[in-house]
N, C-alpha and C. Protein backbone atom coordinates (compact mmCIF):
# COMPACT_ATOMS: atom_id res chain seq x y z
N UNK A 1 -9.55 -17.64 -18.62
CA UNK A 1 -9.70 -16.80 -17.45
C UNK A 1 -9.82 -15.33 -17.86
N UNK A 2 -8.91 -15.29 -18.70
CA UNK A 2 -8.99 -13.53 -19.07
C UNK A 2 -10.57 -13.23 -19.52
N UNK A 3 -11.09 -14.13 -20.64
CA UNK A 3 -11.91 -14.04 -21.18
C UNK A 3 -13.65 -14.00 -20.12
N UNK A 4 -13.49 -14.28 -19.11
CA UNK A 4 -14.39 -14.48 -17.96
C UNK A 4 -14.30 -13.61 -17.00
N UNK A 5 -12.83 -12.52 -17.53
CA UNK A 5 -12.34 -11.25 -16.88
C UNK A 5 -11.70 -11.00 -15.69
N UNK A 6 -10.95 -12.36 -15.14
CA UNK A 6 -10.30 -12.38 -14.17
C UNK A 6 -8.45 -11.49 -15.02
N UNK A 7 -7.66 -10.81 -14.02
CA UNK A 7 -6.74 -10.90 -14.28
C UNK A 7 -5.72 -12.08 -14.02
N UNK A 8 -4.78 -12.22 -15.43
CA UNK A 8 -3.81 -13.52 -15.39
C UNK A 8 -2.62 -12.66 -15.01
N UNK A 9 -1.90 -13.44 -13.92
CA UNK A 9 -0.53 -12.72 -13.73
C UNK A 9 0.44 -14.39 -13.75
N UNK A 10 0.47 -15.12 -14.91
CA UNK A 10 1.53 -16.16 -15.06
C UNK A 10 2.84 -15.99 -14.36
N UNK A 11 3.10 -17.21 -13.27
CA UNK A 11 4.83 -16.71 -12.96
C UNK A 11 5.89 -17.20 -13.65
N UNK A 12 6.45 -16.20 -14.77
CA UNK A 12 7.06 -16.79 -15.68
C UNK A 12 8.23 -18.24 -15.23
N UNK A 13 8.99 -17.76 -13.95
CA UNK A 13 9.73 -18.36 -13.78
C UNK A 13 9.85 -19.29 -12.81
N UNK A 14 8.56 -19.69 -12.97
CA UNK A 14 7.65 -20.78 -12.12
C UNK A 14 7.42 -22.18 -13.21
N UNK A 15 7.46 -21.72 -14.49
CA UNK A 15 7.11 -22.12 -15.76
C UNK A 15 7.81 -22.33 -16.35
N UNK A 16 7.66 -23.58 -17.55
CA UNK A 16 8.98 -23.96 -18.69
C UNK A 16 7.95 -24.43 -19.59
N UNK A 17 8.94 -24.64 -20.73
CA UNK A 17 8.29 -25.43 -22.06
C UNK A 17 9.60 -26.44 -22.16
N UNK A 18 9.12 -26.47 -23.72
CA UNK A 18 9.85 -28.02 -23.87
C UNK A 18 11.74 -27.23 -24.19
N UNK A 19 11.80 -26.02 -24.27
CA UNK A 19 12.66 -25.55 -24.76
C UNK A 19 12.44 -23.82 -24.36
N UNK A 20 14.01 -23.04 -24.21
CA UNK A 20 13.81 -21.55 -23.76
C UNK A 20 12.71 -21.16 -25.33
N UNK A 21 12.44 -21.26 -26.28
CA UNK A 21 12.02 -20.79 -27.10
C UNK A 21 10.53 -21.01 -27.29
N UNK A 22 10.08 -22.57 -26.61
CA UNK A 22 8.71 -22.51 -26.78
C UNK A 22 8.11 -21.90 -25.43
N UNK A 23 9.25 -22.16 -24.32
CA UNK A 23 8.59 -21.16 -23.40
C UNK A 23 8.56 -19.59 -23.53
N UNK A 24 9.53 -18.94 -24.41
CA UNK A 24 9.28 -17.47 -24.75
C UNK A 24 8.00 -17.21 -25.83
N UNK A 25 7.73 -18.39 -26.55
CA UNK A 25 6.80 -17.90 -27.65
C UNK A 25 5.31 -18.06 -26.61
N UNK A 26 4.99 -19.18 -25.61
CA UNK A 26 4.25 -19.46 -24.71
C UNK A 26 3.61 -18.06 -24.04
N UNK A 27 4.66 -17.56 -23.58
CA UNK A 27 4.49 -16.22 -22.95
C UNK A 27 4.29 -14.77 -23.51
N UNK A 28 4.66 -15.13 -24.91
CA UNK A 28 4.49 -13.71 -26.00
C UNK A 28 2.72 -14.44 -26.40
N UNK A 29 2.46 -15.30 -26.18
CA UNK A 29 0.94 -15.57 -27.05
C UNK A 29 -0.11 -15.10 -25.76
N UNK A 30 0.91 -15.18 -24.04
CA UNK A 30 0.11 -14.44 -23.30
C UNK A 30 -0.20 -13.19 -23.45
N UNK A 31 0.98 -12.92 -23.43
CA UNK A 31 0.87 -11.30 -23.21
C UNK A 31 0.06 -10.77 -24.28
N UNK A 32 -0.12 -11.25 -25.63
CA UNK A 32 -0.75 -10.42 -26.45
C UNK A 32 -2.29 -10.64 -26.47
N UNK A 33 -2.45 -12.15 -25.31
CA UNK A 33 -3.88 -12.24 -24.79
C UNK A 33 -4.64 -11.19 -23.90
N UNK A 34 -3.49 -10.52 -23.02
CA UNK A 34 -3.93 -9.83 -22.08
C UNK A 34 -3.10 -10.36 -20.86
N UNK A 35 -2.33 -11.15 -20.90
CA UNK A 35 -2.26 -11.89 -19.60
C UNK A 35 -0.72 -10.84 -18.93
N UNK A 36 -0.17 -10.45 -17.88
CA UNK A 36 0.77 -9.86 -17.47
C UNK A 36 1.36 -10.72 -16.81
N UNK A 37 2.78 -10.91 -17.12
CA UNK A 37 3.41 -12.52 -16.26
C UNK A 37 4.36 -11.74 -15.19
N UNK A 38 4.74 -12.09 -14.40
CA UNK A 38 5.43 -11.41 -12.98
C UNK A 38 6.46 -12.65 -12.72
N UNK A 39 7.17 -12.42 -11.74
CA UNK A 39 8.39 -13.17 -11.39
C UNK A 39 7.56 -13.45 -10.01
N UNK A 40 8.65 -15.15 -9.79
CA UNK A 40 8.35 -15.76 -8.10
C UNK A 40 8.49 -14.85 -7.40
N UNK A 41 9.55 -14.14 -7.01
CA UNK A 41 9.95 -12.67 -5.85
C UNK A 41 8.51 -11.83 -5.99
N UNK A 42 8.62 -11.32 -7.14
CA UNK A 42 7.29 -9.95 -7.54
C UNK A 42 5.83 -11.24 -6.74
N UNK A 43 5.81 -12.03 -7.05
CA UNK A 43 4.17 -12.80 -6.60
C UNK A 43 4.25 -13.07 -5.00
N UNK A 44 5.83 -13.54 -4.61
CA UNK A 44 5.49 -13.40 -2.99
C UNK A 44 5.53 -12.17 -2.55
N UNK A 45 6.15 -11.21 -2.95
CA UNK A 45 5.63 -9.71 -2.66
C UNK A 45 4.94 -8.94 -2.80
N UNK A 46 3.70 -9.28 -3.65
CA UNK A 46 2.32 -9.07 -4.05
C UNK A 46 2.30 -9.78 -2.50
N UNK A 47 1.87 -11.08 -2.31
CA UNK A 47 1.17 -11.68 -1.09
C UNK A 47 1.61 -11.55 -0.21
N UNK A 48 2.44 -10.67 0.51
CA UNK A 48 3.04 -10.29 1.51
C UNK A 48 2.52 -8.63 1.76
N UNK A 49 2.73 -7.85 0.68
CA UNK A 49 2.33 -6.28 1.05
C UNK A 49 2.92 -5.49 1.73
N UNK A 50 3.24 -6.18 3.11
CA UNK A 50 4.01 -5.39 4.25
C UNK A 50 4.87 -6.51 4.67
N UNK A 51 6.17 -6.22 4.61
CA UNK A 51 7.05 -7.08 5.09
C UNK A 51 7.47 -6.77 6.54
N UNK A 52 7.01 -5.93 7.25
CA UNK A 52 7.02 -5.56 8.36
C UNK A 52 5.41 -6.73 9.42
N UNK A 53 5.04 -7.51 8.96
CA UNK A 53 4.12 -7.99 9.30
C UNK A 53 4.81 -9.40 10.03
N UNK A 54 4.19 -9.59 11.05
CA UNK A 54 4.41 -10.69 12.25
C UNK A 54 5.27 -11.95 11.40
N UNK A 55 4.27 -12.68 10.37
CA UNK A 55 4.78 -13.76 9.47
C UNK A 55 5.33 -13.37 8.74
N UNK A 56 6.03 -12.66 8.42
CA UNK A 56 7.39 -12.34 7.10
C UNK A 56 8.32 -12.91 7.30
N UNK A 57 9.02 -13.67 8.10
CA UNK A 57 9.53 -14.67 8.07
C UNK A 57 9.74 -15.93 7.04
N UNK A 58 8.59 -16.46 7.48
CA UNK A 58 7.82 -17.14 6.53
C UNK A 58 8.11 -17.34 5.06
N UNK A 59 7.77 -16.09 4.74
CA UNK A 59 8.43 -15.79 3.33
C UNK A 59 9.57 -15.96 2.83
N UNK A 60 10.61 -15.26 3.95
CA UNK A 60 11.75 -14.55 3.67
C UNK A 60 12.35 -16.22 3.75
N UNK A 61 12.05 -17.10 4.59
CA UNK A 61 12.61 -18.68 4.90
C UNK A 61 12.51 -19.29 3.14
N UNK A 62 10.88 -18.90 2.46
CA UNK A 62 10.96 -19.44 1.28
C UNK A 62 11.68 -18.77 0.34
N UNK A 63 11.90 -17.88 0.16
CA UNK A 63 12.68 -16.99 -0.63
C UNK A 63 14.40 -17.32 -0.31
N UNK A 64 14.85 -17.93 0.91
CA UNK A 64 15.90 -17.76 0.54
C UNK A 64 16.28 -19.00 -0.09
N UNK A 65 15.14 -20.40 0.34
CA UNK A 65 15.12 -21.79 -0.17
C UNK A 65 15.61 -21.44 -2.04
N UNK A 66 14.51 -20.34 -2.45
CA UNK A 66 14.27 -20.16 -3.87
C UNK A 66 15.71 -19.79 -4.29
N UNK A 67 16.05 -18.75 -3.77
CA UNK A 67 17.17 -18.26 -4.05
C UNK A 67 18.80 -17.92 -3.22
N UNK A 68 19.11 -19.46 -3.12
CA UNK A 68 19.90 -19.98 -2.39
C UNK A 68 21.23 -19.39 -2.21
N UNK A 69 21.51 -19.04 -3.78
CA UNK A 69 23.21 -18.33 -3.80
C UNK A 69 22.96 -16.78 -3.75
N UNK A 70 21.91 -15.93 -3.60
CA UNK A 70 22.05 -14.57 -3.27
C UNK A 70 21.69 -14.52 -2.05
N UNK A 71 21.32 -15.60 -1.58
CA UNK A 71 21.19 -15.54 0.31
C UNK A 71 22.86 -15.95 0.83
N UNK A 72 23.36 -16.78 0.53
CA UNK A 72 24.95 -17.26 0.59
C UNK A 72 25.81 -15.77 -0.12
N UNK A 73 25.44 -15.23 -0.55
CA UNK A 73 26.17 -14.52 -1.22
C UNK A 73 26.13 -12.74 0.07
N UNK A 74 25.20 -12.53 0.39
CA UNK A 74 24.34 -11.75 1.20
C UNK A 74 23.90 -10.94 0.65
N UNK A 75 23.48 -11.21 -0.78
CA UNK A 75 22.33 -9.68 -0.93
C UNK A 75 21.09 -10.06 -1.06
């Protein structure tokens, strides 16, 4: 993809390998491709833009699914 000149934004923590180590080396062979990896939160907040928008909800319902104990927790 890079090479066809799209930007890659991998979500790292969307992603695994067989081990934390082949998934860190996975992601260092991106980055030195060109590729910029972002977090689940950072990619639904890329696709959101304005959280002030009618369906933000939406989001905020999947986000707290994702991240269950800082919604229980309240931050």
């Amino acid at each position: 993809m890079l090479a066809e000149g799209y930007d890659v934004h991998p979500v790292a923590d969307a992603v695994g390998g067989i081990s934390p180590v082949a998934h860190e080396r996975a992601f260092d062979r991106m980055i030195a491709a060109g590729a910029r990896p972002i977090t689940a939160i950072a990619f639904g907040a890329e696709l959101m833009r304005n959280w002030a928008r009618p369906d933000s909800d939406n989001l905020r319902t999947v986000m707290r699914w994702y991240f269950p104990e800082r919604h229980r927790l309240g931050l």
